[in-house]
PDB file of N, CA and C in Angstrom:
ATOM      1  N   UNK A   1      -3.723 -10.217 -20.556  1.00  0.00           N
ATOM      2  CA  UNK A   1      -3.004 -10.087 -19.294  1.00  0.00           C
ATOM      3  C   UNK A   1      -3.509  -8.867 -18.520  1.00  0.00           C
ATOM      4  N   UNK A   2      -3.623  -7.731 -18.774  1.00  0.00           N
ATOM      5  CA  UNK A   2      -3.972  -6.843 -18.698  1.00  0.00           C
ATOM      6  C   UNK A   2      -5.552  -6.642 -17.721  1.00  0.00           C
ATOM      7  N   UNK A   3      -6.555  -7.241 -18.190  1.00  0.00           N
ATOM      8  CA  UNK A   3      -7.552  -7.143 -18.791  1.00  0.00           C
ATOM      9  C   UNK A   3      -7.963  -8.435 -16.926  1.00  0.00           C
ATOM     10  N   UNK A   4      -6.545  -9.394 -17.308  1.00  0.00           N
ATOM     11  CA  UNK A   4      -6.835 -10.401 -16.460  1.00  0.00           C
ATOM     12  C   UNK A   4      -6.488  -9.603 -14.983  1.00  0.00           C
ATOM     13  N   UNK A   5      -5.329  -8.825 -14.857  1.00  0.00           N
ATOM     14  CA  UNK A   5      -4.679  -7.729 -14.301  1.00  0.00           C
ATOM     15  C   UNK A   5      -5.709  -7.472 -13.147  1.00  0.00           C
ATOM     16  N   UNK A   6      -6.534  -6.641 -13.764  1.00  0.00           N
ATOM     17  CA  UNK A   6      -7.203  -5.452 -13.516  1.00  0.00           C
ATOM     18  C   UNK A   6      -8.348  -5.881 -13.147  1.00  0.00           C
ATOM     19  N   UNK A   7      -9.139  -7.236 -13.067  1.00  0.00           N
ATOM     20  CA  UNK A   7     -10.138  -7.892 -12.677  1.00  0.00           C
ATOM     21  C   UNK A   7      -9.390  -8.708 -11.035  1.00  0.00           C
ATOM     22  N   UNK A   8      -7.970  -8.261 -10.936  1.00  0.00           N
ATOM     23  CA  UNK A   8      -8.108  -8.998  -9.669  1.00  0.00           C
ATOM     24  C   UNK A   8      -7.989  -7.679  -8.772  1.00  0.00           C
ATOM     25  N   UNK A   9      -7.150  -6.467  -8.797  1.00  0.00           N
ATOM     26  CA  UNK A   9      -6.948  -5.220  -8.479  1.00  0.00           C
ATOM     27  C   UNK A   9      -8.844  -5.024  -8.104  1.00  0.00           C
ATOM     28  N   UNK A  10      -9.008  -4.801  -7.072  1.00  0.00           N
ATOM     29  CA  UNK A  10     -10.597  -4.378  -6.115  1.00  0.00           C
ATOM     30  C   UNK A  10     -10.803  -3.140  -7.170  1.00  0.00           C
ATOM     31  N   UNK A  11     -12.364  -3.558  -7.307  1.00  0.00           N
ATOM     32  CA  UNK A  11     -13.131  -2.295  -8.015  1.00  0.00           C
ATOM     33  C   UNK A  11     -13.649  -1.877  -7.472  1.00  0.00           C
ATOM     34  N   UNK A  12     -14.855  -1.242  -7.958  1.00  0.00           N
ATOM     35  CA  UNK A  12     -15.988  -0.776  -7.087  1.00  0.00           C
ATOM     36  C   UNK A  12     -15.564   0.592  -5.711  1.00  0.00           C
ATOM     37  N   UNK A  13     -14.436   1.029  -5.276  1.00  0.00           N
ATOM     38  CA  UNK A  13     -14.257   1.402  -4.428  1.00  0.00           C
ATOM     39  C   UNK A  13     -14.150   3.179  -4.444  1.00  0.00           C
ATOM     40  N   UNK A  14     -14.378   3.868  -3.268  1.00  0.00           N
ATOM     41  CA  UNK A  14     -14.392   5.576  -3.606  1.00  0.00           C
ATOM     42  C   UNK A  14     -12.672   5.819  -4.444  1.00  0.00           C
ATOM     43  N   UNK A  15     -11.676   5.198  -4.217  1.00  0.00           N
ATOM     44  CA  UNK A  15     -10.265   5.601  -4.567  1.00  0.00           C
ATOM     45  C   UNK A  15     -10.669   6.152  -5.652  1.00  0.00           C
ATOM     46  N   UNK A  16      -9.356   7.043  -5.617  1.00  0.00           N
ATOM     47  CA  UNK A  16      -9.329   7.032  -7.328  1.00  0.00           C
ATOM     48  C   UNK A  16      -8.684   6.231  -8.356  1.00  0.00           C
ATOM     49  N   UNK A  17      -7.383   5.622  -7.186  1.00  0.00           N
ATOM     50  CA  UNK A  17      -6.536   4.727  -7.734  1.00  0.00           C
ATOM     51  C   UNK A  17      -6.823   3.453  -7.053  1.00  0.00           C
ATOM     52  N   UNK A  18      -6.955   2.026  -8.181  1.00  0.00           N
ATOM     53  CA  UNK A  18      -7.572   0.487  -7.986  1.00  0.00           C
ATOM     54  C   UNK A  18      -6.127   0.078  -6.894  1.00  0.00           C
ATOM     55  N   UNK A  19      -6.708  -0.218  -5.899  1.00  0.00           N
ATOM     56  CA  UNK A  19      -5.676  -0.969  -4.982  1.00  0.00           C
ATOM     57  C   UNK A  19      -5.532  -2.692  -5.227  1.00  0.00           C
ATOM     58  N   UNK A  20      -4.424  -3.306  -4.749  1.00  0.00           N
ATOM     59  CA  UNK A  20      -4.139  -4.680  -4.522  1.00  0.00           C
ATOM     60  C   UNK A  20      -4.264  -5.248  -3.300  1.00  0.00           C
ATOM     61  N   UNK A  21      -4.155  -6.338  -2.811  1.00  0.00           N
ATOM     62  CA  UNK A  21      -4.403  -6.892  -1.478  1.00  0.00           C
ATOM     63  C   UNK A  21      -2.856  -6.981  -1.692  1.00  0.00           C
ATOM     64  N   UNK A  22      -2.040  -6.764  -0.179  1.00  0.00           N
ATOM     65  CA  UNK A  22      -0.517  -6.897  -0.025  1.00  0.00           C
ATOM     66  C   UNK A  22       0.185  -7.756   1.132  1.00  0.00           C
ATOM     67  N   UNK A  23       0.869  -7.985   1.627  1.00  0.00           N
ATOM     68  CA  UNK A  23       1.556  -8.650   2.541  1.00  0.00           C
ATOM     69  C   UNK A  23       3.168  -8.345   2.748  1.00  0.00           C
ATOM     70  N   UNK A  24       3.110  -7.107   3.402  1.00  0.00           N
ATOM     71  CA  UNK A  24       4.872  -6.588   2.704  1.00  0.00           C
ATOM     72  C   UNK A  24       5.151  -5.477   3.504  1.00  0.00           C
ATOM     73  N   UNK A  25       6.488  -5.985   4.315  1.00  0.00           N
ATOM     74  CA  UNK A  25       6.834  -4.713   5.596  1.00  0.00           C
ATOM     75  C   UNK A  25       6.446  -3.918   5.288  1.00  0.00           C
ATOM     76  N   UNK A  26       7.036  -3.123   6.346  1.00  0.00           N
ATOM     77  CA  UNK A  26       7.132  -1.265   6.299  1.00  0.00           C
ATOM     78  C   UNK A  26       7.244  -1.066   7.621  1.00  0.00           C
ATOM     79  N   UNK A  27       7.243   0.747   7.265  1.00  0.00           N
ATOM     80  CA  UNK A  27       7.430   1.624   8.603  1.00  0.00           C
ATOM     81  C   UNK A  27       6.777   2.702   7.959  1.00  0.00           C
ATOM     82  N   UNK A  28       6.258   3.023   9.086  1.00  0.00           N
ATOM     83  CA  UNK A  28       5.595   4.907   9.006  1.00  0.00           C
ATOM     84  C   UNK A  28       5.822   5.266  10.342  1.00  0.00           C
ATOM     85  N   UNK A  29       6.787   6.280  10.410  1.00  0.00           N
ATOM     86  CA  UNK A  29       7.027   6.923  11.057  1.00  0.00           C
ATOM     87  C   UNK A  29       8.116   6.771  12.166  1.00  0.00           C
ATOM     88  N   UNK A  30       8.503   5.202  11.704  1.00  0.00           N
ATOM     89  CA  UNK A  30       9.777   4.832  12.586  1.00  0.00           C
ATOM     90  C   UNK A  30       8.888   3.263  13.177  1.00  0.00           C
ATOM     91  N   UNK A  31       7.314   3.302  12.948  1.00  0.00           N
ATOM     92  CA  UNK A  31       6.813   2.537  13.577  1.00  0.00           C
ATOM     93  C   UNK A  31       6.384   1.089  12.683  1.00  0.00           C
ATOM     94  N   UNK A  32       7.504   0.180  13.127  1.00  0.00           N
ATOM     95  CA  UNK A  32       6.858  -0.724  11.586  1.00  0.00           C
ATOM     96  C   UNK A  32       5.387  -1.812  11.878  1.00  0.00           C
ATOM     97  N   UNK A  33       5.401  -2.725  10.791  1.00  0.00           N
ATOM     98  CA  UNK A  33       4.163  -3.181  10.411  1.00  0.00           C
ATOM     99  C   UNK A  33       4.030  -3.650   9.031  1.00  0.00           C
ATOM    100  N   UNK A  34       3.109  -3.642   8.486  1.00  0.00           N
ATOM    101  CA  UNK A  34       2.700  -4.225   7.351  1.00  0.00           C
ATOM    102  C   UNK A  34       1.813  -3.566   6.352  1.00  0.00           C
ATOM    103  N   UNK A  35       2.002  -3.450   5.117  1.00  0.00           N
ATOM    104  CA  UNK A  35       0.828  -3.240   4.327  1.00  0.00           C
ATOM    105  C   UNK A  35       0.263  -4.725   3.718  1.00  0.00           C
ATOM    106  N   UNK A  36      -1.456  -3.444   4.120  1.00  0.00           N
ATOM    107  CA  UNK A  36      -2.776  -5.095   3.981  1.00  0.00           C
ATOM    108  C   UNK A  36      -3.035  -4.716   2.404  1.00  0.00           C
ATOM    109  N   UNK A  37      -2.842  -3.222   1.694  1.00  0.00           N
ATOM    110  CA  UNK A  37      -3.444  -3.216   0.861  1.00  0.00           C
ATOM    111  C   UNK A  37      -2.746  -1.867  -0.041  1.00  0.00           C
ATOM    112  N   UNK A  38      -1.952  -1.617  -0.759  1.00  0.00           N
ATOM    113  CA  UNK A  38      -1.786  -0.689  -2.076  1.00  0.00           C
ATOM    114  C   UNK A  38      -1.948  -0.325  -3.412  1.00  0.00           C
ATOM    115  N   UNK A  39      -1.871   1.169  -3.267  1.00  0.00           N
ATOM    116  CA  UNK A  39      -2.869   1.577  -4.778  1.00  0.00           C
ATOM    117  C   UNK A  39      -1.478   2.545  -4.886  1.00  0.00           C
ATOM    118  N   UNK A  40      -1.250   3.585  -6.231  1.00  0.00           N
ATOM    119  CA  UNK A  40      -0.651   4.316  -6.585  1.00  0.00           C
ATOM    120  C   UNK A  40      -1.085   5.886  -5.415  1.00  0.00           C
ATOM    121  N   UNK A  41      -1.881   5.791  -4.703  1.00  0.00           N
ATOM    122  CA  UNK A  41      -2.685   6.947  -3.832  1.00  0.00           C
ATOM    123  C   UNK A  41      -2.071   6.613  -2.291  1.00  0.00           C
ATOM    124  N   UNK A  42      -1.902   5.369  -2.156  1.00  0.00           N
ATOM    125  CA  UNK A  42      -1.356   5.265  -0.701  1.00  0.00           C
ATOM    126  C   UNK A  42      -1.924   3.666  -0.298  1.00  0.00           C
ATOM    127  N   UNK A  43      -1.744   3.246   0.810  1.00  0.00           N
ATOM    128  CA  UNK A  43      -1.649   2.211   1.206  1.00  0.00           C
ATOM    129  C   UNK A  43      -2.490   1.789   2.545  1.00  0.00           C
ATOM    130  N   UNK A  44      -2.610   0.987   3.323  1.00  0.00           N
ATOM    131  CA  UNK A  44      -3.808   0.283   4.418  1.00  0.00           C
ATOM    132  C   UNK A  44      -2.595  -0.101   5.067  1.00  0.00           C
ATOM    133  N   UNK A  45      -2.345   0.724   6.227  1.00  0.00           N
ATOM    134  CA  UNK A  45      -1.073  -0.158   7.183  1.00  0.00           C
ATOM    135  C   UNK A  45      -1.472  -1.099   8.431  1.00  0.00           C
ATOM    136  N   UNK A  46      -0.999  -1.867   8.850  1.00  0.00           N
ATOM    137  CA  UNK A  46      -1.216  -2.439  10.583  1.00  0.00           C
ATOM    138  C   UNK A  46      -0.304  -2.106  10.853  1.00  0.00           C
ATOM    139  N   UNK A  47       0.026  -1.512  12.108  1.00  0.00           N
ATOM    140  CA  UNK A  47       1.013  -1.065  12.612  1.00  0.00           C
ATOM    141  C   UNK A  47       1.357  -2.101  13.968  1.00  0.00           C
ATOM    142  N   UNK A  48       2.689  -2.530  14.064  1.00  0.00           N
ATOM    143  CA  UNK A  48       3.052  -3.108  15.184  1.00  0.00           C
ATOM    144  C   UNK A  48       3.206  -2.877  16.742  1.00  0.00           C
ATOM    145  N   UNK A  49       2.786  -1.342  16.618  1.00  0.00           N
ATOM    146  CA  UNK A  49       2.981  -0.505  17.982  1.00  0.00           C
ATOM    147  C   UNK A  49       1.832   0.728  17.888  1.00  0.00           C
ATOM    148  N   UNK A  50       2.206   1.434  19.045  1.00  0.00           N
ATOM    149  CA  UNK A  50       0.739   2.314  19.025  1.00  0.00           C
ATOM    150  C   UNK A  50       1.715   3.693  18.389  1.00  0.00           C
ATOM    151  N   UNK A  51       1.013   4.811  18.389  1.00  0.00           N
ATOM    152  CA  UNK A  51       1.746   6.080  18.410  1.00  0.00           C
ATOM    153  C   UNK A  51       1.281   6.786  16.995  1.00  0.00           C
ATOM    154  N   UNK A  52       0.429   6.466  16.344  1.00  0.00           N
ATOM    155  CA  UNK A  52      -0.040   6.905  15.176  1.00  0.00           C
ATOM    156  C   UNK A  52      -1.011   7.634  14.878  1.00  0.00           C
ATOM    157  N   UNK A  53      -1.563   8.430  14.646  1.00  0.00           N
ATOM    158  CA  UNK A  53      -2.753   9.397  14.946  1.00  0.00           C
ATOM    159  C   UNK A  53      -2.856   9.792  13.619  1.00  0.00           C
ATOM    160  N   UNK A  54      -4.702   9.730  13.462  1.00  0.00           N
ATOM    161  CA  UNK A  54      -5.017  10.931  11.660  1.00  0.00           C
ATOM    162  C   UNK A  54      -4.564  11.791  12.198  1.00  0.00           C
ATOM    163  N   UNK A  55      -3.998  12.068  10.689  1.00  0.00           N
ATOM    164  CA  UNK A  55      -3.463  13.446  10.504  1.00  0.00           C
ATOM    165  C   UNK A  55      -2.097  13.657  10.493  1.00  0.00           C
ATOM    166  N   UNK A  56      -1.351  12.559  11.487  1.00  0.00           N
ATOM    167  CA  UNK A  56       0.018  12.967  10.937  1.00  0.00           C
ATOM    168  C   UNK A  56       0.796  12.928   9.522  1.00  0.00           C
ATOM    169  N   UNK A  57       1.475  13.449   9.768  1.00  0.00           N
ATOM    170  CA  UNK A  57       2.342  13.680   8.542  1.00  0.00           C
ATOM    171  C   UNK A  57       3.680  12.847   8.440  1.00  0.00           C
ATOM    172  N   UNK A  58       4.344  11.577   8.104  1.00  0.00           N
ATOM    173  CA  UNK A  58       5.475  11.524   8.112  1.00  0.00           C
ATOM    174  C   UNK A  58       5.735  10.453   6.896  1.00  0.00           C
ATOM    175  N   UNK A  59       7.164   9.944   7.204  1.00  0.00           N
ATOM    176  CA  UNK A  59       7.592   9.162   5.927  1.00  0.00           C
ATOM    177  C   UNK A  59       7.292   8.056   6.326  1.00  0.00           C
ATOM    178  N   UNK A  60       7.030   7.463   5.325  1.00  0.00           N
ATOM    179  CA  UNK A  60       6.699   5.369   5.195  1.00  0.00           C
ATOM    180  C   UNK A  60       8.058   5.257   4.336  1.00  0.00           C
ATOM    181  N   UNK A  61       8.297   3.721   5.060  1.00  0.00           N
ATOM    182  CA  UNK A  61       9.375   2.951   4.000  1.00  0.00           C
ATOM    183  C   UNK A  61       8.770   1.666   3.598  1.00  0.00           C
ATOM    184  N   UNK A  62       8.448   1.706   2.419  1.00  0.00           N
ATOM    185  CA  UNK A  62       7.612   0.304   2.434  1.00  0.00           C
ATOM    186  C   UNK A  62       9.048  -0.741   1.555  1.00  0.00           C
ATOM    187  N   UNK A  63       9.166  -1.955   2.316  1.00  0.00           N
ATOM    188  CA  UNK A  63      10.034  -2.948   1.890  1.00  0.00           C
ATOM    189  C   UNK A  63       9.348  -4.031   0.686  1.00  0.00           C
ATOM    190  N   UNK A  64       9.329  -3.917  -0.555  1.00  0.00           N
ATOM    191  CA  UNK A  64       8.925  -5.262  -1.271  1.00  0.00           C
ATOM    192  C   UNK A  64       9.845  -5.958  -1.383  1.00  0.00           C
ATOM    193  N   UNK A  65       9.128  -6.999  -1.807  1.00  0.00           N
ATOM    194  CA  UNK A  65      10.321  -8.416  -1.854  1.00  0.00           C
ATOM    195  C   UNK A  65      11.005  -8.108  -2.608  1.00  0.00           C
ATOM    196  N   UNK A  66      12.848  -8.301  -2.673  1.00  0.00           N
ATOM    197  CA  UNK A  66      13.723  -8.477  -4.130  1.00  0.00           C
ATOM    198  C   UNK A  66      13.496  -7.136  -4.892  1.00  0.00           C
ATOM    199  N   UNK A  67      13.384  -5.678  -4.007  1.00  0.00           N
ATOM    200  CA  UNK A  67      13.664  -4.663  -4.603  1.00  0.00           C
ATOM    201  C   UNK A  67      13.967  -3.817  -3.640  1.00  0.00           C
ATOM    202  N   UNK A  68      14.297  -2.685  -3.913  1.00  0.00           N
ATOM    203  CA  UNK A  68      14.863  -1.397  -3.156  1.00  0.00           C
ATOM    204  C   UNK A  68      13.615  -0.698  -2.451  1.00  0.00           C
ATOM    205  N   UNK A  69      13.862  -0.376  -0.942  1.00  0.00           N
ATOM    206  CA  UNK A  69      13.012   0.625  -0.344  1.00  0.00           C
ATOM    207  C   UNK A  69      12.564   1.513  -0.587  1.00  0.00           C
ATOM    208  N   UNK A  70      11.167   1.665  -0.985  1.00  0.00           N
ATOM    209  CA  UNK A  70      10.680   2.672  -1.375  1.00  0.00           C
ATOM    210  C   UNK A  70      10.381   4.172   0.235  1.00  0.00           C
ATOM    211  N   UNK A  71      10.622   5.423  -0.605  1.00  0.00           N
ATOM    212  CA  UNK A  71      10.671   6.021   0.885  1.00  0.00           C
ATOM    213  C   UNK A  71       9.713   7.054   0.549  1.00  0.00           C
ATOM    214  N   UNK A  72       8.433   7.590   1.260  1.00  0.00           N
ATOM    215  CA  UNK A  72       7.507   8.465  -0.018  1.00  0.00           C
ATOM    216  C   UNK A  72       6.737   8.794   1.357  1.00  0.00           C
ATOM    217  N   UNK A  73       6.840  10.622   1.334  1.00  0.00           N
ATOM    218  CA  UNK A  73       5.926  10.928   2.556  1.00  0.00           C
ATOM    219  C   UNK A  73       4.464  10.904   2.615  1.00  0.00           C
ATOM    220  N   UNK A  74       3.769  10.514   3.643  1.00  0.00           N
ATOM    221  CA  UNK A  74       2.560  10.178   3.966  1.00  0.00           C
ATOM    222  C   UNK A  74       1.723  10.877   4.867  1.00  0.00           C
ATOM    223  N   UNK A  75       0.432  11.007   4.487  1.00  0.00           N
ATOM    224  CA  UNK A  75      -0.735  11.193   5.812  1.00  0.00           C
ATOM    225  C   UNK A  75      -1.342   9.982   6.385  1.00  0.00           C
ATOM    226  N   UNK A  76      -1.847  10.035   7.468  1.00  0.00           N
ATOM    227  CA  UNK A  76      -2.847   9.245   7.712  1.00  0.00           C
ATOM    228  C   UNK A  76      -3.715   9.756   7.697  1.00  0.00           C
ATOM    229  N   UNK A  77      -5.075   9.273   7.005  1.00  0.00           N
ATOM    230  CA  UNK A  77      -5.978   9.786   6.395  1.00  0.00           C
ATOM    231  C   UNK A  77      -7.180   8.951   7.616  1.00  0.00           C
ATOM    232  N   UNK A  78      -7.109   8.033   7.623  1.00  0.00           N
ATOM    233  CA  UNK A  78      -8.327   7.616   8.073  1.00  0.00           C
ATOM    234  C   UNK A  78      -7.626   6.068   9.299  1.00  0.00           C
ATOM    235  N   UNK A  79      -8.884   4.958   9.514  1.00  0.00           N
ATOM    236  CA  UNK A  79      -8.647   3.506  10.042  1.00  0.00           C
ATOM    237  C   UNK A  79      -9.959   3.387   9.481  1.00  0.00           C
ATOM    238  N   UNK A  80      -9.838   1.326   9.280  1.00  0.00           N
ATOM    239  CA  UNK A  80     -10.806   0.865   9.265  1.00  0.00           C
ATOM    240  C   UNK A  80     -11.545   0.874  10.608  1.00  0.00           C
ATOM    241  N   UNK A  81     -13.262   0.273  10.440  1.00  0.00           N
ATOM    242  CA  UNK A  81     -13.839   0.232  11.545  1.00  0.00           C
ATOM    243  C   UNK A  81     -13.630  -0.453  13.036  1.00  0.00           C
ATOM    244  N   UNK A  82     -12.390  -0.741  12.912  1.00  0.00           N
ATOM    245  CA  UNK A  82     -12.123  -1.705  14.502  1.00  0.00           C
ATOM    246  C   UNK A  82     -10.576  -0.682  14.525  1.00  0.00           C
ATOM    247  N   UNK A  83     -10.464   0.197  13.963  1.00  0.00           N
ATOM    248  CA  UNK A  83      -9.482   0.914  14.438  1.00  0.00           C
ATOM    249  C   UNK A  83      -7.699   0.561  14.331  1.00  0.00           C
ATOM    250  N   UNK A  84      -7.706  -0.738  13.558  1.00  0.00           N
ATOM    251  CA  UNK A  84      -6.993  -1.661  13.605  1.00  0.00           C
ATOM    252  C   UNK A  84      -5.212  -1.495  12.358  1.00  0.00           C
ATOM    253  N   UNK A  85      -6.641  -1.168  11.229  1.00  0.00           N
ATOM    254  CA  UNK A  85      -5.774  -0.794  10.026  1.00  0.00           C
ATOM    255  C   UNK A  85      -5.584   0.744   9.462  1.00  0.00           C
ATOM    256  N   UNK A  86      -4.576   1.395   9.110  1.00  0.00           N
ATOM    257  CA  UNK A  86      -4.846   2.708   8.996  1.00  0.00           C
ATOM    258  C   UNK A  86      -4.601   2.575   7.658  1.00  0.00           C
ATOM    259  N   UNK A  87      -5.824   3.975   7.343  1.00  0.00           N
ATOM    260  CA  UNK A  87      -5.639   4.422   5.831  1.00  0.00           C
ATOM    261  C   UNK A  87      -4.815   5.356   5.945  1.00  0.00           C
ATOM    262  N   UNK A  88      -3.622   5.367   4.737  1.00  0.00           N
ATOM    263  CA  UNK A  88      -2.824   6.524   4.367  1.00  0.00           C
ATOM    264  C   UNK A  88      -2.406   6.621   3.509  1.00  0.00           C
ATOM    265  N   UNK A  89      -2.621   7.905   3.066  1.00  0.00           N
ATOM    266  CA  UNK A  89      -2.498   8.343   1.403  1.00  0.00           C
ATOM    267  C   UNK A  89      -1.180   9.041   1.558  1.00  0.00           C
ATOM    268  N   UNK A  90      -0.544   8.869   0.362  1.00  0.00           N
ATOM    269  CA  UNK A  90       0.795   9.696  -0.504  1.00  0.00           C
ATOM    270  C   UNK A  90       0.265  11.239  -0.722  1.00  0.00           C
ATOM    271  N   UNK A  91       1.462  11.764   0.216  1.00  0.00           N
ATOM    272  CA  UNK A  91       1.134  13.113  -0.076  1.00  0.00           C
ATOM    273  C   UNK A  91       1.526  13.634  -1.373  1.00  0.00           C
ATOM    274  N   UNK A  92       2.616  13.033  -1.929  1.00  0.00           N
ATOM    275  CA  UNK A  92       3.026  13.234  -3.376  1.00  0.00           C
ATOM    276  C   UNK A  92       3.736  12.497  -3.790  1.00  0.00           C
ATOM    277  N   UNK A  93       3.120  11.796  -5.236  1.00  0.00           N
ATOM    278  CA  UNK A  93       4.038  10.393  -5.640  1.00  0.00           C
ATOM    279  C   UNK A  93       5.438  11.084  -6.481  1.00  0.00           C
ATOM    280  N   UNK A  94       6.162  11.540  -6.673  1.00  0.00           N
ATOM    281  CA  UNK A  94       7.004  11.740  -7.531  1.00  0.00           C
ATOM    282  C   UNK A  94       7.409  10.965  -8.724  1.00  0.00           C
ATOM    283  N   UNK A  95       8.123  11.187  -9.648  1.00  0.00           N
ATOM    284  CA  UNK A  95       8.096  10.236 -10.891  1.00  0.00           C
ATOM    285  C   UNK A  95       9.298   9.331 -10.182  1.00  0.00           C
ATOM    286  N   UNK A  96       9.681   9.395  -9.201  1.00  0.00           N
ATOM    287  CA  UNK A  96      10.944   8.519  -8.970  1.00  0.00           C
ATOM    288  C   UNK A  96       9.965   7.475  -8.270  1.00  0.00           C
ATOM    289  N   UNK A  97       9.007   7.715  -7.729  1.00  0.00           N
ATOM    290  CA  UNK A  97       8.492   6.747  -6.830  1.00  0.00           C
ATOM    291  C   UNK A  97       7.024   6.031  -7.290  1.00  0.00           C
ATOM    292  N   UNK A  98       6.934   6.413  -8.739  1.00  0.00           N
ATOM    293  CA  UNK A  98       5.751   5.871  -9.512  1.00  0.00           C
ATOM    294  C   UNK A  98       6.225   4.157 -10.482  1.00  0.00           C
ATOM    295  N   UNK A  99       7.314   4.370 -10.726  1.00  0.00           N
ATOM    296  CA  UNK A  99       8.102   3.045 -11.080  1.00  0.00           C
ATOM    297  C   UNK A  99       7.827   1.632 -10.460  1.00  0.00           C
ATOM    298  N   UNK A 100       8.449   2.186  -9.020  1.00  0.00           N
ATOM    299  CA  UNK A 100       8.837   1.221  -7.999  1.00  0.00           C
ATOM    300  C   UNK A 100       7.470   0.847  -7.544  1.00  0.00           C
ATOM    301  N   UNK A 101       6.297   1.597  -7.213  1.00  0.00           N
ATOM    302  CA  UNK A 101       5.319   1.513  -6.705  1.00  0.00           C
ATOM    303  C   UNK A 101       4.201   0.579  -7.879  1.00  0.00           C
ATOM    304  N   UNK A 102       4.561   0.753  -9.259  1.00  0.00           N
ATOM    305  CA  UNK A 102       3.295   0.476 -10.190  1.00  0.00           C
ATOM    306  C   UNK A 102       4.128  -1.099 -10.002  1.00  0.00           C
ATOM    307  N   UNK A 103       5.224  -1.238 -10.362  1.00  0.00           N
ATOM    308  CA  UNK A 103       6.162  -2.856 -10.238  1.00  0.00           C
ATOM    309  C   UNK A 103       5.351  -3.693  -8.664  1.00  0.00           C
ATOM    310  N   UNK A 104       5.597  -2.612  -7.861  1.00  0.00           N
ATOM    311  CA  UNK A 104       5.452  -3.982  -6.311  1.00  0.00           C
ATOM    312  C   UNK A 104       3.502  -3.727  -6.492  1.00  0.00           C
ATOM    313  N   UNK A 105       2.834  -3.353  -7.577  1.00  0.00           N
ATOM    314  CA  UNK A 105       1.367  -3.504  -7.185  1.00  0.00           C
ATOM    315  C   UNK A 105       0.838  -4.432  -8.322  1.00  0.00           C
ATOM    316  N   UNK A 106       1.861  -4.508  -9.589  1.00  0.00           N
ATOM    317  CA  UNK A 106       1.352  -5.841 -10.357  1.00  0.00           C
ATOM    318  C   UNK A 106       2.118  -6.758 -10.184  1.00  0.00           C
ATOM    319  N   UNK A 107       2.997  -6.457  -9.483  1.00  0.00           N
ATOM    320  CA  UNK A 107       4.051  -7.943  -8.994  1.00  0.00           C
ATOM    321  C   UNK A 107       2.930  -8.788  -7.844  1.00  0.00           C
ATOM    322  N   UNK A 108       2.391  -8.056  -7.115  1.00  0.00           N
ATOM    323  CA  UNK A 108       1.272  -8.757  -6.205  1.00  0.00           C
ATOM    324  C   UNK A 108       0.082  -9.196  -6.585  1.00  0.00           C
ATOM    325  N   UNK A 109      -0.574  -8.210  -7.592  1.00  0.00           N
ATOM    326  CA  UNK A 109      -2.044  -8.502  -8.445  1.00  0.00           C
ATOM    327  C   UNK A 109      -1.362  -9.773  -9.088  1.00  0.00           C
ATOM    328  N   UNK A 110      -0.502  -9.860  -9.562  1.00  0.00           N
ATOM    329  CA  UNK A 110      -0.170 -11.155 -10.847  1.00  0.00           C
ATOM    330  C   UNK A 110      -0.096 -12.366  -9.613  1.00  0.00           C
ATOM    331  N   UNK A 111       1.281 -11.934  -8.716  1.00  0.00           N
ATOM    332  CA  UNK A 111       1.052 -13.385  -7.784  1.00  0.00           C
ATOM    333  C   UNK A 111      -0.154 -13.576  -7.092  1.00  0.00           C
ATOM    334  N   UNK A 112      -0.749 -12.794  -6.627  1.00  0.00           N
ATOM    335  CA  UNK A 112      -2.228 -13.119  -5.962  1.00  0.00           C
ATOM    336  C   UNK A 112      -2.716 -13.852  -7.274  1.00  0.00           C
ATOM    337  N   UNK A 113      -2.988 -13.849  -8.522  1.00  0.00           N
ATOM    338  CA  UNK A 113      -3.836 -14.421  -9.325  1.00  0.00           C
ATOM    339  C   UNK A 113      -3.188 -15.904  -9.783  1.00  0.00           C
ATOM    340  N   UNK A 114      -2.078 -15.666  -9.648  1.00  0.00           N
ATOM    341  CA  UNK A 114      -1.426 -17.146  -9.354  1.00  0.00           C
ATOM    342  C   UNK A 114      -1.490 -18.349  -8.271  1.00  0.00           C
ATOM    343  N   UNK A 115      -1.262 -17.448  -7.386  1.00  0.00           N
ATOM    344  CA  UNK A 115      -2.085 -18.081  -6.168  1.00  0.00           C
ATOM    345  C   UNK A 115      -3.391 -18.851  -6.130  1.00  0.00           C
ATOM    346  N   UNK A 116      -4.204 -17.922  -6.635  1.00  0.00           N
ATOM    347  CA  UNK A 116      -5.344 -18.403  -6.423  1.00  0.00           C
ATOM    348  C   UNK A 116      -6.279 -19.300  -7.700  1.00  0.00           C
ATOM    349  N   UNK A 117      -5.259 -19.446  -8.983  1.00  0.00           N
ATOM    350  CA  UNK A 117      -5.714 -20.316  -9.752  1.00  0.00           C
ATOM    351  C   UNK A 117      -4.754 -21.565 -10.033  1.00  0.00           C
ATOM    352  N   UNK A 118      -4.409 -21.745  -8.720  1.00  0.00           N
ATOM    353  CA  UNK A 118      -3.626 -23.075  -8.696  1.00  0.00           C
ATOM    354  C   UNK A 118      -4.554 -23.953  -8.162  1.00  0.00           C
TER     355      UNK A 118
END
């Protein structure tokens, strides 16, 4: 399982921590949207509105399905090349918010692999 896990979680990448492909509200900064993609380091947002700039500093609430809001302050670190998706890393995961976060990233690696071997 494990082994099967961790072959769908993207390799190859600079992170330090293996991200998942996601599909699952949120807000940063009051401004919601979606995460495209989370790792234990931070997450790939689209944002539904403008107002977001590298470098800020504020809180994300990311909503997974059939669990409690996770609330964990953030940078924006970077965007992909069309400017579209922003990278933003966890300024600090706390042990309260390492639980909730490792659950909604193999709850998605497992259904993505379900998904896709149907």
């Amino acid at each position: 399982m494990f082994s099967r896990l961790m072959s769908i979680i993207k390799p190859g990448d600079r992170r330090k921590e293996r991200r998942v492909k996601v599909r699952l509200p949120a807000e940063l900064g009051g401004i919601g949207g979606r995460l495209t993609d989370l790792s234990l380091g931070g997450f790939g947002f689209y944002p539904n509105a403008e107002g977001l700039e590298i470098g800020d500093e504020l809180m994300a609430v990311l909503s997974p399905d059939n669990m409690p809001e996770i609330e964990i302050p953030c940078r924006i670190v970077g965007s992909d090349q069309e400017g579209m998706v922003l990278c933003v890393a966890f300024i600090k995961v706390e042990p309260a918010h390492f639980e909730p976060l490792q659950s909604v990233i193999t709850q998605q690696a497992v259904g993505h692999s379900e998904k896709t071997s149907v």
